[in-house]
PDB file of N, CA and C in Angstrom:
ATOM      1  N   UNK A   1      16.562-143.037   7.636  1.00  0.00           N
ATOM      2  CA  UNK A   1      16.961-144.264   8.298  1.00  0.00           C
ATOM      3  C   UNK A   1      16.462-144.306   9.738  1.00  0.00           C
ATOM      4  N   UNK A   2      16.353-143.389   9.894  1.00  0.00           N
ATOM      5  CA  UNK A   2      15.718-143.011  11.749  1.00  0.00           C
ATOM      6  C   UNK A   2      14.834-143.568  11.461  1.00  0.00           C
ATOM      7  N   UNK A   3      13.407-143.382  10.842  1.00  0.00           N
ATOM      8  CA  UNK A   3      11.965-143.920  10.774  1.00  0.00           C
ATOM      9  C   UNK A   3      11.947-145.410  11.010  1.00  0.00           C
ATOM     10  N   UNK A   4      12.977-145.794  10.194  1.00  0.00           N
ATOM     11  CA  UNK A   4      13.380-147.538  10.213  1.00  0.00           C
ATOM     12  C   UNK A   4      13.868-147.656  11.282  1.00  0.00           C
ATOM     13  N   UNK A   5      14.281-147.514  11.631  1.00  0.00           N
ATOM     14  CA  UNK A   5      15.152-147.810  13.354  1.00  0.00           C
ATOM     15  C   UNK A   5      13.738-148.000  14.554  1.00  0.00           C
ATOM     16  N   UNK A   6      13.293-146.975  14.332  1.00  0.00           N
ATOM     17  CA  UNK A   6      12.288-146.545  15.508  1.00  0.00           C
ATOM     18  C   UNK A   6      11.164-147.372  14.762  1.00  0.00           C
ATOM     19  N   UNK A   7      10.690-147.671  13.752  1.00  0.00           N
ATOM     20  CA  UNK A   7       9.881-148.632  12.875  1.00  0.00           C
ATOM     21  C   UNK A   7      10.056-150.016  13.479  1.00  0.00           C
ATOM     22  N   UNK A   8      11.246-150.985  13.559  1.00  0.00           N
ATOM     23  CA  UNK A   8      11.608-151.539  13.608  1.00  0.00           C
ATOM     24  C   UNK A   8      11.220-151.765  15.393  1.00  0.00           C
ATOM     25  N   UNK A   9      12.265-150.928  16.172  1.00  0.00           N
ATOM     26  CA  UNK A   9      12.084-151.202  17.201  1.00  0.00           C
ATOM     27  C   UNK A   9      10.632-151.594  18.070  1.00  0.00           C
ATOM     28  N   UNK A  10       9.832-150.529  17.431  1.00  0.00           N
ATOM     29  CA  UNK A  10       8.493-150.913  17.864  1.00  0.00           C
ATOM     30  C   UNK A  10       7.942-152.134  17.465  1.00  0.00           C
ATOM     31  N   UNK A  11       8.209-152.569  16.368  1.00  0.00           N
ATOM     32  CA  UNK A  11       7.841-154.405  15.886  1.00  0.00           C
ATOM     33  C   UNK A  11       8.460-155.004  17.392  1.00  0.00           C
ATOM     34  N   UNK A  12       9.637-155.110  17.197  1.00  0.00           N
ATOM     35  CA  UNK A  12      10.101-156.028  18.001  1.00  0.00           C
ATOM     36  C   UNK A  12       9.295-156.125  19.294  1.00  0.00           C
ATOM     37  N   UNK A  13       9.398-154.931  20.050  1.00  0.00           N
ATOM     38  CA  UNK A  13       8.774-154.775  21.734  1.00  0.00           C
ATOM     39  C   UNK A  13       7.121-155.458  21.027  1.00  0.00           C
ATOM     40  N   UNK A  14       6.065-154.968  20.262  1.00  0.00           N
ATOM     41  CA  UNK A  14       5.017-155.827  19.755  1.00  0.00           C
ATOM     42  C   UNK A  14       5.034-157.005  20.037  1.00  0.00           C
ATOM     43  N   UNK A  15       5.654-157.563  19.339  1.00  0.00           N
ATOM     44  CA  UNK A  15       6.175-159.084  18.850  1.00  0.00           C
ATOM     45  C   UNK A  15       6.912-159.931  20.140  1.00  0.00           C
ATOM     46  N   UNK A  16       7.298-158.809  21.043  1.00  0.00           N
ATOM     47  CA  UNK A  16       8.170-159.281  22.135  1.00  0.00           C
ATOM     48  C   UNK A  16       7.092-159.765  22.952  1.00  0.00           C
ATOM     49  N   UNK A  17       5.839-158.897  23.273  1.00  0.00           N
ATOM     50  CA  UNK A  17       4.637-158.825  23.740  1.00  0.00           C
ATOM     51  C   UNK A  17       3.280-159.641  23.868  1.00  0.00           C
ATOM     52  N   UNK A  18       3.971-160.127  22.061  1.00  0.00           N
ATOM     53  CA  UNK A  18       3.088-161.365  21.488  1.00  0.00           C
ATOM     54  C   UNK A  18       3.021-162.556  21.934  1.00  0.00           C
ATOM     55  N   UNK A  19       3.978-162.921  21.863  1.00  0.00           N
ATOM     56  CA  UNK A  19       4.950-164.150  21.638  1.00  0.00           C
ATOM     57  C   UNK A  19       4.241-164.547  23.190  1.00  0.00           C
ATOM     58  N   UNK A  20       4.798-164.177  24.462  1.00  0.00           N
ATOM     59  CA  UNK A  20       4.556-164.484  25.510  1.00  0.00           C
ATOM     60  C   UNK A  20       2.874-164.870  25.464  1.00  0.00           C
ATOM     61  N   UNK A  21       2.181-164.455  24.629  1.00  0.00           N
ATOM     62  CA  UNK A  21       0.534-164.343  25.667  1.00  0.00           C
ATOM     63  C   UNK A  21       0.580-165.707  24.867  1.00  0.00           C
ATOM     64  N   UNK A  22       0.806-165.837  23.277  1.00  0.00           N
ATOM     65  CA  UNK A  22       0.770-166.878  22.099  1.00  0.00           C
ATOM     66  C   UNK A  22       0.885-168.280  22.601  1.00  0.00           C
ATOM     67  N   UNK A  23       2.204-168.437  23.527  1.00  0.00           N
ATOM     68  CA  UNK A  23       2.544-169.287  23.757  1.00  0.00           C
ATOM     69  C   UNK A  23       2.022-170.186  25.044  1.00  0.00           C
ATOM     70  N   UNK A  24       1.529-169.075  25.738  1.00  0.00           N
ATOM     71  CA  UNK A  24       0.150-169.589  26.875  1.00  0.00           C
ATOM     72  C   UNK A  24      -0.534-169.873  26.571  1.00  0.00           C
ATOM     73  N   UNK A  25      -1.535-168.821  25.134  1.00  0.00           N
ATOM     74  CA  UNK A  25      -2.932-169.564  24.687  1.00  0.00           C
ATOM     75  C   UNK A  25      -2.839-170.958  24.057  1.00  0.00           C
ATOM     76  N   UNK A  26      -1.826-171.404  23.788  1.00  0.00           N
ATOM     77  CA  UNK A  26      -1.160-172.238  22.787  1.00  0.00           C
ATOM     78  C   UNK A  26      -1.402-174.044  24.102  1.00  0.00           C
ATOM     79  N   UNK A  27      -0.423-173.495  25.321  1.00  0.00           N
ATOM     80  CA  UNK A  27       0.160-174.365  26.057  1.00  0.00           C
ATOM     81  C   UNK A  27      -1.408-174.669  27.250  1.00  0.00           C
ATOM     82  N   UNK A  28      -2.456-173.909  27.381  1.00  0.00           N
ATOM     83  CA  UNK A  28      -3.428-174.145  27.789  1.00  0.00           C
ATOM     84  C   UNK A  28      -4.748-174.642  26.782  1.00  0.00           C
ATOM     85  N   UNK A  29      -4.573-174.340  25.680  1.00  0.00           N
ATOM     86  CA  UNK A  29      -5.685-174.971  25.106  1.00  0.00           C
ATOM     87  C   UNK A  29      -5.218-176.579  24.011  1.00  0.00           C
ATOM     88  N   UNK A  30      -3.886-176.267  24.151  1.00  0.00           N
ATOM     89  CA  UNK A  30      -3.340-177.713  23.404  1.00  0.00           C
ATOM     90  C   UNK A  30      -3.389-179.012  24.403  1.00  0.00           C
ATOM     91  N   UNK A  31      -3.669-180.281  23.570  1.00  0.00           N
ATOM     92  CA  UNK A  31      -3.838-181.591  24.071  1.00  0.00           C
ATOM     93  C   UNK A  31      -3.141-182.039  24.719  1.00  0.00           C
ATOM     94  N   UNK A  32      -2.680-182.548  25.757  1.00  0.00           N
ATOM     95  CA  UNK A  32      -1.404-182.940  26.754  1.00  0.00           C
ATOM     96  C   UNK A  32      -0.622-183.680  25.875  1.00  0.00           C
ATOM     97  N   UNK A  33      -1.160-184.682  25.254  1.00  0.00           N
ATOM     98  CA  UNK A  33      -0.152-185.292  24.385  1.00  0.00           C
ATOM     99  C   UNK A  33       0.327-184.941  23.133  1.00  0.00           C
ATOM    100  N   UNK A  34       0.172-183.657  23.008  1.00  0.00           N
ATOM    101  CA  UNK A  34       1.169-182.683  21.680  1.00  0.00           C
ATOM    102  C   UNK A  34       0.940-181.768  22.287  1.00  0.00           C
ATOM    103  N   UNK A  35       1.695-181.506  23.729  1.00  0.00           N
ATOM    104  CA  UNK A  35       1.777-180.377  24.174  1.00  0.00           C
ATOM    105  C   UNK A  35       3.151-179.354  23.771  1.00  0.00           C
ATOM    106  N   UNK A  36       3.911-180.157  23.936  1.00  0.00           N
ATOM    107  CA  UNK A  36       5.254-179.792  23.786  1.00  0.00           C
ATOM    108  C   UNK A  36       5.499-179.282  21.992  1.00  0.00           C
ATOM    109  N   UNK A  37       5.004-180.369  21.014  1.00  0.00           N
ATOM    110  CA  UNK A  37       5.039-180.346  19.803  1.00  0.00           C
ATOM    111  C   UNK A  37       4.431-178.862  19.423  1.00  0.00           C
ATOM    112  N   UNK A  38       3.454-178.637  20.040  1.00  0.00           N
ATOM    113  CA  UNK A  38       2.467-177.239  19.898  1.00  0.00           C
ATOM    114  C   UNK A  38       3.186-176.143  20.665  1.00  0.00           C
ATOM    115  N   UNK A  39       3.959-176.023  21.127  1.00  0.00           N
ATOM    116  CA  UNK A  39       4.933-175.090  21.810  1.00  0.00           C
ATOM    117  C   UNK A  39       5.767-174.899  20.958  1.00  0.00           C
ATOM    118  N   UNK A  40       6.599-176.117  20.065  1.00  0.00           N
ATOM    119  CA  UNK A  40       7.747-175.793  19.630  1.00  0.00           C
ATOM    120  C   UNK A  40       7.387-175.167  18.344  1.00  0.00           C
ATOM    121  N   UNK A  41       6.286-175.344  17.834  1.00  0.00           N
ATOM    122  CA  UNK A  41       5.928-174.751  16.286  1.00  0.00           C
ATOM    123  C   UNK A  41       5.482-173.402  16.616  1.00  0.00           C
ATOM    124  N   UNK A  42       5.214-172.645  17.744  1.00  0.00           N
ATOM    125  CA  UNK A  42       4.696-171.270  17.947  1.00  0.00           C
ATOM    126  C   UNK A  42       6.058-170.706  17.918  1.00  0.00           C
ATOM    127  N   UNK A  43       7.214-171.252  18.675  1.00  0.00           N
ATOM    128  CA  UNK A  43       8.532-170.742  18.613  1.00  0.00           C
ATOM    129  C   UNK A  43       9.094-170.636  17.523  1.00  0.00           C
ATOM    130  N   UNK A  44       9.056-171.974  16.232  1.00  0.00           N
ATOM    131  CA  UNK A  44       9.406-172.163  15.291  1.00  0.00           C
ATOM    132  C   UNK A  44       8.719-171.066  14.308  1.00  0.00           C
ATOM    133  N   UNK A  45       7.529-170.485  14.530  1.00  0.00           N
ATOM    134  CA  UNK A  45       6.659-169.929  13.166  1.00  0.00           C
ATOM    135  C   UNK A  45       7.532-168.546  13.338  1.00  0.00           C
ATOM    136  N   UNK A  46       8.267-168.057  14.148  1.00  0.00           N
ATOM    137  CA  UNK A  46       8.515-166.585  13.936  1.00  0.00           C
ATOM    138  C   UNK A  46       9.718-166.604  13.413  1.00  0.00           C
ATOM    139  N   UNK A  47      10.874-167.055  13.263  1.00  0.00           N
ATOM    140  CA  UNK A  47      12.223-167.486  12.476  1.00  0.00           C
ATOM    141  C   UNK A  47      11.618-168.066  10.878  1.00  0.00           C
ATOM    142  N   UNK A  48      10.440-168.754  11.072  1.00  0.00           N
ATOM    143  CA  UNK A  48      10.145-169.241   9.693  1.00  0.00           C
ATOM    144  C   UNK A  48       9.169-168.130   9.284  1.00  0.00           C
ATOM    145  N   UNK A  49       8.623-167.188   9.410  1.00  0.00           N
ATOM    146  CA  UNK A  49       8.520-165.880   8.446  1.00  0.00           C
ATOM    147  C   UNK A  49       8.783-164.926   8.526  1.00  0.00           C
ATOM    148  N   UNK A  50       9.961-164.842   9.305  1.00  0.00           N
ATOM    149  CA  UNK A  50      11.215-164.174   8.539  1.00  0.00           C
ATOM    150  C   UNK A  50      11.865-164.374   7.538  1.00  0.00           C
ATOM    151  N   UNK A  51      12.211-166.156   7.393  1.00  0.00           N
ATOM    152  CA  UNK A  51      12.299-166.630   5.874  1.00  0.00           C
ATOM    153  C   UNK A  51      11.892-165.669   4.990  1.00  0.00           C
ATOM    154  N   UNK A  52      10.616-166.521   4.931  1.00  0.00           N
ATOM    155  CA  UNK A  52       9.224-166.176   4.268  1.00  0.00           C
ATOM    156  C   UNK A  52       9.379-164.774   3.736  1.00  0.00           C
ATOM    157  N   UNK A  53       9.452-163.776   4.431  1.00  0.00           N
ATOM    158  CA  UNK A  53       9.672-162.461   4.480  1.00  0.00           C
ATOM    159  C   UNK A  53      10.737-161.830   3.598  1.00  0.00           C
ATOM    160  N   UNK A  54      12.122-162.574   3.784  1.00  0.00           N
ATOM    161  CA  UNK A  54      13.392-162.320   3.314  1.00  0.00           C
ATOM    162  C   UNK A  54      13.187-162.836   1.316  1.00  0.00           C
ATOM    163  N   UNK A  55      12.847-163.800   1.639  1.00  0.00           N
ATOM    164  CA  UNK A  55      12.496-164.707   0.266  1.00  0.00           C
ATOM    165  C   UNK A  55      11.803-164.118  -0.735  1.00  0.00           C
ATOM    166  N   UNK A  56      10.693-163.535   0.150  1.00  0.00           N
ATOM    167  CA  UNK A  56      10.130-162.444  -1.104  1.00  0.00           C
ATOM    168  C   UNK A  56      10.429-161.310  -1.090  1.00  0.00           C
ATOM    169  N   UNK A  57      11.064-160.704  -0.288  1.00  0.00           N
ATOM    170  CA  UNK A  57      11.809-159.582  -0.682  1.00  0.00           C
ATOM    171  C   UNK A  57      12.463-159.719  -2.069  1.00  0.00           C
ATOM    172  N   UNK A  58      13.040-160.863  -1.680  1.00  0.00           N
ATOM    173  CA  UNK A  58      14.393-160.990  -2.868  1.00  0.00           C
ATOM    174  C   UNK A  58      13.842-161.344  -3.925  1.00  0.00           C
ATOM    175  N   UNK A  59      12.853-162.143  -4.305  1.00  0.00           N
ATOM    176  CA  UNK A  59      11.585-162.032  -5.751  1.00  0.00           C
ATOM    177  C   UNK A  59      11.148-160.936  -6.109  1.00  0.00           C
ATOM    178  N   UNK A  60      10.738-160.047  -5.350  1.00  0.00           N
ATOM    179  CA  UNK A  60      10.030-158.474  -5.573  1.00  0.00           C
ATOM    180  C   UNK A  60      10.861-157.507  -6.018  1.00  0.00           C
ATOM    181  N   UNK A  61      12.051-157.652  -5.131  1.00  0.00           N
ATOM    182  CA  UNK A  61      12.945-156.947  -5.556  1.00  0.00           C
ATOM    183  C   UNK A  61      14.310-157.449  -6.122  1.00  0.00           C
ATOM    184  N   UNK A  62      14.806-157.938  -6.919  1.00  0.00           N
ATOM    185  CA  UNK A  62      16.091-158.581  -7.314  1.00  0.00           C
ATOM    186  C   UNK A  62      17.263-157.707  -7.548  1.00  0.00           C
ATOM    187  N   UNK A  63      16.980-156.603  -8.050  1.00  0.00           N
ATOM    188  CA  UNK A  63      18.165-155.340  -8.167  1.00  0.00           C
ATOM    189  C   UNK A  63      18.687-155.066  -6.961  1.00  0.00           C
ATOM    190  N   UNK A  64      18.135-155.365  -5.909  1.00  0.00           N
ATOM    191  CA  UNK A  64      19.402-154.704  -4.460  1.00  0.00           C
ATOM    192  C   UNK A  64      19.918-155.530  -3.808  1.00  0.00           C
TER     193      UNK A  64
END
């Protein structure tokens, strides 16, 4: 369970890492007038594949 812990943690700080540069490349190369719209779907895509993620877990694996 340790491996997972410390597995885990390192995603996050990654992802923590990501997110910030994502959302600059995002907010400087997007059109002024779907600027905002293009911000909120970079925020939105990481809660939505986790879905994604969870969903097929539970197809792949159905016994747990």
């Amino acid at each position: 369970m340790t491996e997972l812990n410390w597995a885990r943690l390192l995603t996050r700080l990654g992802l923590g890492g990501a997110l910030p540069n994502l959302v600059t490349l995002v907010s400087e190369s997007a059109r002024p007038n779907r600027h905002s719209a293009s911000i909120a779907l970079v925020y939105s895509g990481n809660p939505f594949g986790g879905t994604i993620a969870s969903i097929a877990s539970l197809v792949i694996s159905p016994t747990h």
